[in-house]
Protein backbone atom coordinates (compact mmCIF):
# COMPACT_ATOMS: atom_id res chain seq x y z
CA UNK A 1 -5.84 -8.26 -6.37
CA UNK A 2 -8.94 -9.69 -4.38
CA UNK A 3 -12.07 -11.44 -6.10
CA UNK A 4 -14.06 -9.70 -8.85
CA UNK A 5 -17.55 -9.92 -7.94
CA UNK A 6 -19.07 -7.83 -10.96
CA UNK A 7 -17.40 -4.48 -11.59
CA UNK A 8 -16.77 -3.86 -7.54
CA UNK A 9 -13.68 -5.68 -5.84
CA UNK A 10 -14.69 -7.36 -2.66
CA UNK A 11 -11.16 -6.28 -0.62
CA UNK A 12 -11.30 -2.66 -1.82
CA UNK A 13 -14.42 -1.65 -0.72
CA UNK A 14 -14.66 2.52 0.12
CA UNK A 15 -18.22 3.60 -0.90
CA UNK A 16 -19.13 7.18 -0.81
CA UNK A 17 -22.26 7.24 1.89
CA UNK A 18 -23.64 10.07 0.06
CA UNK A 19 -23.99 8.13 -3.10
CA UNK A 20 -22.99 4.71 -2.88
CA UNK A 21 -20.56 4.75 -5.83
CA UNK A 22 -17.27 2.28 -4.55
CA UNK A 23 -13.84 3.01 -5.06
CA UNK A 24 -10.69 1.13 -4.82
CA UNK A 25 -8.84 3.72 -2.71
CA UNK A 26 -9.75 5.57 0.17
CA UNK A 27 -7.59 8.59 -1.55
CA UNK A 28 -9.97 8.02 -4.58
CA UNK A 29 -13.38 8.22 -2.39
CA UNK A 30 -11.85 11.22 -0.40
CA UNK A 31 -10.94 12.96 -4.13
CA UNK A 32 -14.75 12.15 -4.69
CA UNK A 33 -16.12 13.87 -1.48
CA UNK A 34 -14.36 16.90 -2.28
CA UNK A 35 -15.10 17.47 -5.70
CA UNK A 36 -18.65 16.20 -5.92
CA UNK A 37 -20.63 16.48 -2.83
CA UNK A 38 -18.97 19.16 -0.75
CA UNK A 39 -21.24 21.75 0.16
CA UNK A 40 -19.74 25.27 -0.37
CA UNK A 41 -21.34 28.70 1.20
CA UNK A 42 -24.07 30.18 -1.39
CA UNK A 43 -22.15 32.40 -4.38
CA UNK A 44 -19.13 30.17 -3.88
CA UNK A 45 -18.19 27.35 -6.73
């Protein structure tokens, strides 16, 4: 695992542009897109 700099690790580094939250997987940030910032057509959840 890489160095610990606070609660974010310095060689996993996939941060959601929308937000900025980091994640240590790019499957993780993807899981993220989807389920909190995708934009769906009005009436649709």
């Amino acid at each position: 695992m890489g160095k610990v700099t606070g609660l974010i690790f310095t060689d996993a580094a996939h941060t959601c542009p929308a937000c900025g939250k980091v994640y240590k997987s790019r499957e993780a940030l993807e899981k993220h897109l989807r389920d909190k910032h995708a934009k769906t057509p009005a009436g649709e959840k």
